[in-house]
N, C-alpha and C. Protein backbone atom coordinates (compact mmCIF):
# COMPACT_ATOMS: atom_id res chain seq x y z
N UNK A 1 122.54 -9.02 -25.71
CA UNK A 1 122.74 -7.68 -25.20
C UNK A 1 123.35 -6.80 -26.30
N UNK A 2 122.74 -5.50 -26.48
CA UNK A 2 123.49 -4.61 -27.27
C UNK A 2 124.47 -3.71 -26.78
N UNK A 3 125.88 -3.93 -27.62
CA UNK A 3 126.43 -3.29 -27.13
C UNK A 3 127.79 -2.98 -28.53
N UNK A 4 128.27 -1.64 -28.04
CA UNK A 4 129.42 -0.98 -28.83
C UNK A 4 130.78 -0.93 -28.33
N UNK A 5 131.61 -1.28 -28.37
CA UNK A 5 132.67 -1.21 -27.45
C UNK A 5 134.05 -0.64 -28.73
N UNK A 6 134.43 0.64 -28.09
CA UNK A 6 135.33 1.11 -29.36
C UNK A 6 137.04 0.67 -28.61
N UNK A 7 137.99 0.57 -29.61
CA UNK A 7 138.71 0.58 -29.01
C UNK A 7 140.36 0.82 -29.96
N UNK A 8 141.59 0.90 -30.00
CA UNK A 8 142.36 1.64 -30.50
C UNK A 8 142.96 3.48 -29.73
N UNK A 9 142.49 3.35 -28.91
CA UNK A 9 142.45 4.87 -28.65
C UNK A 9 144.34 4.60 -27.59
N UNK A 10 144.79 5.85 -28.07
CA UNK A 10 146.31 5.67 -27.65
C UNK A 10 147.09 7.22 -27.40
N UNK A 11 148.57 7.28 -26.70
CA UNK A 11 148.98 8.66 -26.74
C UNK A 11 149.70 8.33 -27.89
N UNK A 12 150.04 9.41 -28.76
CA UNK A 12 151.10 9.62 -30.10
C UNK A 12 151.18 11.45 -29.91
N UNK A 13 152.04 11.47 -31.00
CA UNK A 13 152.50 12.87 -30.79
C UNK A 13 151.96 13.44 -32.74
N UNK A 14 152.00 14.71 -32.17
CA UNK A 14 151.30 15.71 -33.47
C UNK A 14 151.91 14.78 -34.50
N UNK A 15 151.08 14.76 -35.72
CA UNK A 15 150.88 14.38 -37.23
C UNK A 15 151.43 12.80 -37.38
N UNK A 16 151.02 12.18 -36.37
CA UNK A 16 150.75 10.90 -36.06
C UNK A 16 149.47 10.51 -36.20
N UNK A 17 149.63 8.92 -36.82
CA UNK A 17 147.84 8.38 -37.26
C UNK A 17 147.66 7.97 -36.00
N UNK A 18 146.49 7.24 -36.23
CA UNK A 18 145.76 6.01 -35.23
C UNK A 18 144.76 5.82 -35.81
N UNK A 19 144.34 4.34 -35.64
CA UNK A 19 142.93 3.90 -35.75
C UNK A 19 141.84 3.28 -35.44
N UNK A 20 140.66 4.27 -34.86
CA UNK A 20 140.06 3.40 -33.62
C UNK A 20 138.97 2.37 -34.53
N UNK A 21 138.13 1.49 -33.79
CA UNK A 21 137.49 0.80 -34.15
C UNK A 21 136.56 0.94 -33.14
N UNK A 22 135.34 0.35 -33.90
CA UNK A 22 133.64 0.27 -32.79
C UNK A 22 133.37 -1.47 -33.45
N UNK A 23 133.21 -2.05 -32.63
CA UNK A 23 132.38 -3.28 -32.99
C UNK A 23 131.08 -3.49 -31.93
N UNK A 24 130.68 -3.96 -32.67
CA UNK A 24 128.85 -4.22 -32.47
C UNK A 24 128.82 -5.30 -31.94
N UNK A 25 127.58 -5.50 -30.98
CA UNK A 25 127.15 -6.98 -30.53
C UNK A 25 125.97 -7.10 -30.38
N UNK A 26 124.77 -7.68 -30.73
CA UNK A 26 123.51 -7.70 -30.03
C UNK A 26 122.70 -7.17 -31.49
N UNK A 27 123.53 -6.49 -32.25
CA UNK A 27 122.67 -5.97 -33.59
C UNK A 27 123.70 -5.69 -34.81
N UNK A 28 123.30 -5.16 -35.63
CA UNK A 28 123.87 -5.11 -36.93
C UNK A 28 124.02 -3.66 -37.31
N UNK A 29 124.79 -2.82 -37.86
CA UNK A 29 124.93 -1.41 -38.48
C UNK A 29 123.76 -1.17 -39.73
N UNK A 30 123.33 -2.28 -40.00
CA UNK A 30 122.48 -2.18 -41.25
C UNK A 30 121.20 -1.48 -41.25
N UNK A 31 121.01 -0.44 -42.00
CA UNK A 31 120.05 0.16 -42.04
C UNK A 31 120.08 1.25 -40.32
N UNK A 32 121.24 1.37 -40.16
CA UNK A 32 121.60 2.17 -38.85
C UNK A 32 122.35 3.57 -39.48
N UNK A 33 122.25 4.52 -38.75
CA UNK A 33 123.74 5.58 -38.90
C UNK A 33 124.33 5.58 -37.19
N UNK A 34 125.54 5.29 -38.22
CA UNK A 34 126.50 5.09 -37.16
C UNK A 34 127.84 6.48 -37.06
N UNK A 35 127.53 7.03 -35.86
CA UNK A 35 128.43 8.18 -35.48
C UNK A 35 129.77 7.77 -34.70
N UNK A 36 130.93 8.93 -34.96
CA UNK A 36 131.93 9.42 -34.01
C UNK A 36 131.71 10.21 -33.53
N UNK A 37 131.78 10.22 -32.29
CA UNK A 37 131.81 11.83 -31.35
C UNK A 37 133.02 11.62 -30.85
N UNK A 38 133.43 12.79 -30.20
CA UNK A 38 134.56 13.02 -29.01
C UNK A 38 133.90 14.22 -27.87
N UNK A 39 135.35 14.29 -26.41
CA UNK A 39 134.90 14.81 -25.94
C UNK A 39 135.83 15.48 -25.19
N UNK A 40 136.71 16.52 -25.20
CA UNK A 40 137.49 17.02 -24.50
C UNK A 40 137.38 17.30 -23.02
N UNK A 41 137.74 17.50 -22.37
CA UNK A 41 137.80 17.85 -20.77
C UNK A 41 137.16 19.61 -20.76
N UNK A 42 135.76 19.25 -19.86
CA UNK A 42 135.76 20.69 -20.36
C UNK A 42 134.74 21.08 -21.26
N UNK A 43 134.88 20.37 -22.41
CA UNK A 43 133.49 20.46 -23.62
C UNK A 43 132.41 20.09 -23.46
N UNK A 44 131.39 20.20 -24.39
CA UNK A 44 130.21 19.66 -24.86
C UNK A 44 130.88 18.39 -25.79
N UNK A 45 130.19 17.29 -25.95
CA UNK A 45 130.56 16.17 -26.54
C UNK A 45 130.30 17.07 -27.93
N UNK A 46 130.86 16.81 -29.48
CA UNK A 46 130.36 17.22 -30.69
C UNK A 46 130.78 16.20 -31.84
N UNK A 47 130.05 16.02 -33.03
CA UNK A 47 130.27 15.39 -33.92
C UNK A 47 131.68 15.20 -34.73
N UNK A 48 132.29 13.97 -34.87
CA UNK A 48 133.61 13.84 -36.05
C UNK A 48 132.73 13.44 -37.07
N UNK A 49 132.10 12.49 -37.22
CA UNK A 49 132.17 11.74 -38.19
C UNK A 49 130.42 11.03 -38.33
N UNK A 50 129.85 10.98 -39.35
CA UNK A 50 128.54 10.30 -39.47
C UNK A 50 128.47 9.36 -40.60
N UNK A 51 128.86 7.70 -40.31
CA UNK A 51 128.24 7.08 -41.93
C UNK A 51 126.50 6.89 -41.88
N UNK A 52 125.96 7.56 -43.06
CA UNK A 52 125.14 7.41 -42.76
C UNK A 52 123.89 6.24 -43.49
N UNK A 53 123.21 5.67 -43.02
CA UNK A 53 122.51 4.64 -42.93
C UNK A 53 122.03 4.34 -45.23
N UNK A 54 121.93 5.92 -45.25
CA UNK A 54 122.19 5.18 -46.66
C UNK A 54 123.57 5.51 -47.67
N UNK A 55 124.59 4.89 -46.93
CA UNK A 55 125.86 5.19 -47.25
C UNK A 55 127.10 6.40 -47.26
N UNK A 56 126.15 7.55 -47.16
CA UNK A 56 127.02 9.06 -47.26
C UNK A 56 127.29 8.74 -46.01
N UNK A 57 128.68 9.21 -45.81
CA UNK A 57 129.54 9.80 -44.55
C UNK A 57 129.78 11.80 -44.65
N UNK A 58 129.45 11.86 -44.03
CA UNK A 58 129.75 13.56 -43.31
C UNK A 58 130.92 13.63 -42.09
N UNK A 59 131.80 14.72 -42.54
CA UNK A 59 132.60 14.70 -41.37
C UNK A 59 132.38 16.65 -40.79
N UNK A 60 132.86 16.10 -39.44
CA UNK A 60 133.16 17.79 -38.76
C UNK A 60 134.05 18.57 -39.98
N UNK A 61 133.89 19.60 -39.87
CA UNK A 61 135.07 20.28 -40.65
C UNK A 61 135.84 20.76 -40.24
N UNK A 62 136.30 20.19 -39.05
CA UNK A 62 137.76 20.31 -38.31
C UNK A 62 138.01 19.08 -38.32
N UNK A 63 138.04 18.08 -39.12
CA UNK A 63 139.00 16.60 -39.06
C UNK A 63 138.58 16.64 -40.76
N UNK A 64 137.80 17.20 -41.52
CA UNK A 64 138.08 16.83 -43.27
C UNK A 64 139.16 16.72 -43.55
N UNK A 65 139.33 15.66 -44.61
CA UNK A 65 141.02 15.62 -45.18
C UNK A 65 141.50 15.19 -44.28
N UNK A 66 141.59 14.68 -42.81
CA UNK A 66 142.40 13.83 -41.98
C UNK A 66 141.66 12.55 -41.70
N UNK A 67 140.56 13.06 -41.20
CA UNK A 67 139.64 11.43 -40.44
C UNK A 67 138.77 10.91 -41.63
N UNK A 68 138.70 9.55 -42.00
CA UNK A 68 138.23 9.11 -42.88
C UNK A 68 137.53 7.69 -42.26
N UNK A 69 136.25 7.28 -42.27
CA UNK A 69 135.51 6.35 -41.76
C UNK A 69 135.43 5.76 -42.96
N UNK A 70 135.08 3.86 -42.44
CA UNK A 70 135.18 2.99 -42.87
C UNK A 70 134.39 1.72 -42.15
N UNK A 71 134.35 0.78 -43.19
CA UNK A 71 133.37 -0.99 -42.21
C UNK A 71 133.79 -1.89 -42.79
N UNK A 72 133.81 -2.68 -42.12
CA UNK A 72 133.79 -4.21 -41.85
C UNK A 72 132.72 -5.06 -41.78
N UNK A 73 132.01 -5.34 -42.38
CA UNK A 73 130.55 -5.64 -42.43
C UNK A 73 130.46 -7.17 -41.40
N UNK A 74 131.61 -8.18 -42.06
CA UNK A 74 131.89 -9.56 -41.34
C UNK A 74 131.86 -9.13 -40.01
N UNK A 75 132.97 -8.13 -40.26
CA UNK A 75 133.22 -7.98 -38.61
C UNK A 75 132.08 -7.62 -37.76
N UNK A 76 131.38 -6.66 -38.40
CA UNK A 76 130.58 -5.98 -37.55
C UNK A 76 131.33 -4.50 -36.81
N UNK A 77 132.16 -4.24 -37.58
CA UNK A 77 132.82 -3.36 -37.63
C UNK A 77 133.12 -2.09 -37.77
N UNK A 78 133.58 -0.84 -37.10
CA UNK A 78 132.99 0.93 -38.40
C UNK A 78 134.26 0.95 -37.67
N UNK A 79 135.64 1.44 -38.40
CA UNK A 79 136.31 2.39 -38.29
C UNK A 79 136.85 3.81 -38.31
N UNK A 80 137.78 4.68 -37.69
CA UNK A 80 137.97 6.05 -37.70
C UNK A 80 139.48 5.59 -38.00
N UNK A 81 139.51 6.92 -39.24
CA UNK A 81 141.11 6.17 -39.22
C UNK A 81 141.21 7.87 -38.97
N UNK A 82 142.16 8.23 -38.20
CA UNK A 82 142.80 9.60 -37.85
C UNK A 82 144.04 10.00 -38.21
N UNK A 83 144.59 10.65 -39.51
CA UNK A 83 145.65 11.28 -39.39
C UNK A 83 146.05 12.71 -39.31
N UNK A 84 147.30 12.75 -39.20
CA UNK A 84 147.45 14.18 -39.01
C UNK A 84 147.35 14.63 -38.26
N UNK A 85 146.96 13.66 -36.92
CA UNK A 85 146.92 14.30 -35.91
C UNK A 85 147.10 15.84 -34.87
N UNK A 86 146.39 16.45 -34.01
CA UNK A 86 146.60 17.65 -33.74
C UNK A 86 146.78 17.39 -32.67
N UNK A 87 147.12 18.24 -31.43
CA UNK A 87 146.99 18.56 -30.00
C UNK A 87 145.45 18.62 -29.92
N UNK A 88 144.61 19.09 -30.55
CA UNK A 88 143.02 19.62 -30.77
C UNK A 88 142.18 18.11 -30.38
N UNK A 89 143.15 17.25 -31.42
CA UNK A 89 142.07 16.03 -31.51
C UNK A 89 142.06 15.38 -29.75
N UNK A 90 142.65 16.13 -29.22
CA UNK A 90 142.53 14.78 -28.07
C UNK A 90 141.45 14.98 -27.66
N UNK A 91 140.83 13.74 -27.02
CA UNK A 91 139.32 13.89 -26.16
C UNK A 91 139.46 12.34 -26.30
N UNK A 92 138.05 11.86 -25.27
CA UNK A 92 137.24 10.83 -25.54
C UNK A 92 136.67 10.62 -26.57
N UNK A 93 136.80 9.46 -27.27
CA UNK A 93 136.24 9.50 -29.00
C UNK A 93 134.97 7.79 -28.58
N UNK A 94 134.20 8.26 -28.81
CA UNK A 94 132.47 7.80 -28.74
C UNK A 94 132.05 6.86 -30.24
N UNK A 95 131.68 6.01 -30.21
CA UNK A 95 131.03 5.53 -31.31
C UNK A 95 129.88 5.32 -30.82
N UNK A 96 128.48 5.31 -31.91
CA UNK A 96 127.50 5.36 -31.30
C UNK A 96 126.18 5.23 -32.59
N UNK A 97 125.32 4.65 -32.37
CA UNK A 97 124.75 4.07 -33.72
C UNK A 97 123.25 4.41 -33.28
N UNK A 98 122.42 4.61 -34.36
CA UNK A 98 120.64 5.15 -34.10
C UNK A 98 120.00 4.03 -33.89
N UNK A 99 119.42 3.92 -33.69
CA UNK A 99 118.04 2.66 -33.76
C UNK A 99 117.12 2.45 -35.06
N UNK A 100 117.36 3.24 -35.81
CA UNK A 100 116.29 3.63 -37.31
C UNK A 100 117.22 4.18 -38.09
N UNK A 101 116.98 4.15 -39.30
CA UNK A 101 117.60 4.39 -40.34
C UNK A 101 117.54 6.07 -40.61
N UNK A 102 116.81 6.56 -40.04
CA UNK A 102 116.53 8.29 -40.57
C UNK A 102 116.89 8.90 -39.09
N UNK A 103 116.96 10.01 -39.30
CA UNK A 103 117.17 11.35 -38.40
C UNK A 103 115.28 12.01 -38.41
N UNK A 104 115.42 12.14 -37.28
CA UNK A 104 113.80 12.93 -36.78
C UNK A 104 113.94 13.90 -37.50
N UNK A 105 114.99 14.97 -38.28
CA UNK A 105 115.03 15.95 -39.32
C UNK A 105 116.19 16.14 -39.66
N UNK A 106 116.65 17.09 -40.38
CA UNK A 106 117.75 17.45 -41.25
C UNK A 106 118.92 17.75 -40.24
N UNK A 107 119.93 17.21 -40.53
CA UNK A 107 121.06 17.62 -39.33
C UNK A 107 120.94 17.24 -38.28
N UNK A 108 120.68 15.95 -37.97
CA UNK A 108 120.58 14.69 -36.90
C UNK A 108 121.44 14.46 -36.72
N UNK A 109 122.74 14.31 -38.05
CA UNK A 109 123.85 13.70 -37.70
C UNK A 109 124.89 13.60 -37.02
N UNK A 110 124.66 14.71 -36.24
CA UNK A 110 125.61 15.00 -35.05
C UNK A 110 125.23 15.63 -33.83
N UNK A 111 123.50 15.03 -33.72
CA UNK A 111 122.67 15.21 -32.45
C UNK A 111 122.88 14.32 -31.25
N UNK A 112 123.15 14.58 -30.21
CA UNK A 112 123.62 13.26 -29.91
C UNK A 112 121.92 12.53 -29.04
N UNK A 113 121.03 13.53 -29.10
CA UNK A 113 120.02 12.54 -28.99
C UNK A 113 119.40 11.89 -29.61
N UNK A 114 120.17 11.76 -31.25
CA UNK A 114 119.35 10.96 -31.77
C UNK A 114 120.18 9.52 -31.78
N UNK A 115 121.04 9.35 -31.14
CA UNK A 115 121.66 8.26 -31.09
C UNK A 115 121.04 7.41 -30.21
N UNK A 116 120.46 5.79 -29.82
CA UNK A 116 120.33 5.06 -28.68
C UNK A 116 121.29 3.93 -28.11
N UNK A 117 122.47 4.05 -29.03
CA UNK A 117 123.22 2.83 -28.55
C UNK A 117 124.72 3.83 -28.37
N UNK A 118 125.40 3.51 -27.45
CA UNK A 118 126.57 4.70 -27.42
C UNK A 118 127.92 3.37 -26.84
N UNK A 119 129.04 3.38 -27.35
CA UNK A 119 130.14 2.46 -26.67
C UNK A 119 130.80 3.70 -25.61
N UNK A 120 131.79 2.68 -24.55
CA UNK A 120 132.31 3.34 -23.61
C UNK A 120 133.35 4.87 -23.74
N UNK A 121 133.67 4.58 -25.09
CA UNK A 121 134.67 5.71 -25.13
C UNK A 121 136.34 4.98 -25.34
N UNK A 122 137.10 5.74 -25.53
CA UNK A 122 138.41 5.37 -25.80
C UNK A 122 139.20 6.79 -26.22
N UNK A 123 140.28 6.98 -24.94
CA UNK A 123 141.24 7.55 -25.20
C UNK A 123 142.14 7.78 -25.88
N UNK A 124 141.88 9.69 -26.52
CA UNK A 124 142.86 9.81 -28.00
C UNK A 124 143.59 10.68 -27.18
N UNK A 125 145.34 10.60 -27.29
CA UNK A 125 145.86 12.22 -26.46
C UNK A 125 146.94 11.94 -27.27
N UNK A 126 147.08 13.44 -27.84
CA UNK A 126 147.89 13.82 -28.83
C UNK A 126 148.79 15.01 -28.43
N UNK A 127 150.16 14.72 -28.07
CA UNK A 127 151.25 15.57 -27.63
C UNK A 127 151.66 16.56 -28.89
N UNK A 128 151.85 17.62 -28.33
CA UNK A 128 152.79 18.23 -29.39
C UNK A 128 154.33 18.26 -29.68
C-alpha cells in the first residue's frame, strides 16, 4: 500500500523551530517531486516547499530563509525543518509526492493537482 504519513507537527511559540518529517511506504521518492503544502482554517491549501525530482528545491517566498527541506534516502524520508517561526505559519502542513518525475508544465510545483499521493497532515500552531 502507498502511503505518506508526516509527522512532528507541534504547538511552540513565535521564533521557535520544529521539524516535520514525511516517510514513504509502498514506493520510493526517486525520480518523484515531493511537496509541502499547508493549510490554514479558512484557506486554500498553498505551496511551502518543492524538492524537485531532479534535485532543485523551490520554496514559497513567505518561509525563504526559514524552511529548509531535506532526505533521508535509507529512511525513505523528506524533511521540513521550520525556523523562525511565525503566528502565519500555523496550518495543517501536507506532504505529498507526484507519480512521474515532471510537472504537466512550468509551475506544477505547487499545483496541488499534480500531486497523486498526499499524507494525512500534521499540526503546526504557533503562539505569539
Amino acid at each position: 500500500e502507498v502511503q505518506l504519513v508526516e509527522s512532528g507537527g507541534d504547538v511552540v511559540q513565535a521564533g521557535r523551530s520544529l521539524r516535520l518529517s514525511c516517510t514513504a511506504s509502498g514506493f520510493t521518492f526517486d525520480d518523484r517531486s515531493v511537496a509541502w503544502f499547508r493549510q490554514a482554517p479558512g484557506l486554500e491549501r498553498e505551496g511551502v516547499s518543492c524538492m524537485k525530482s531532479d534535485g532543485v528545491t523551490v520554496y514559497a517566498d513567505s518561509v525563504k530563509g526559514r524552511f529548509t527541506v531535506s532526505s533521508d534516502g535509507a529512511k525513505n524520508t523528506v524533511y521540513l525543518q521550520m525556523n523562525s517561526l511565525e503566528p502565519e505559519d500555523t496550518a495543517v502542513y501536507y506532504c505529498a509526492a507526484t507519480d512521474r518525475p515532471y510537472f504537466s508544465d512550468s509551475g506544477g510545483e505547487f499545483r496541488t493537482e499534480e500531486y497523486s499521493y498526499w499524507g494525512q497532515g500534521t499540526q503546526v500552531t504557533v503562539s505569539s
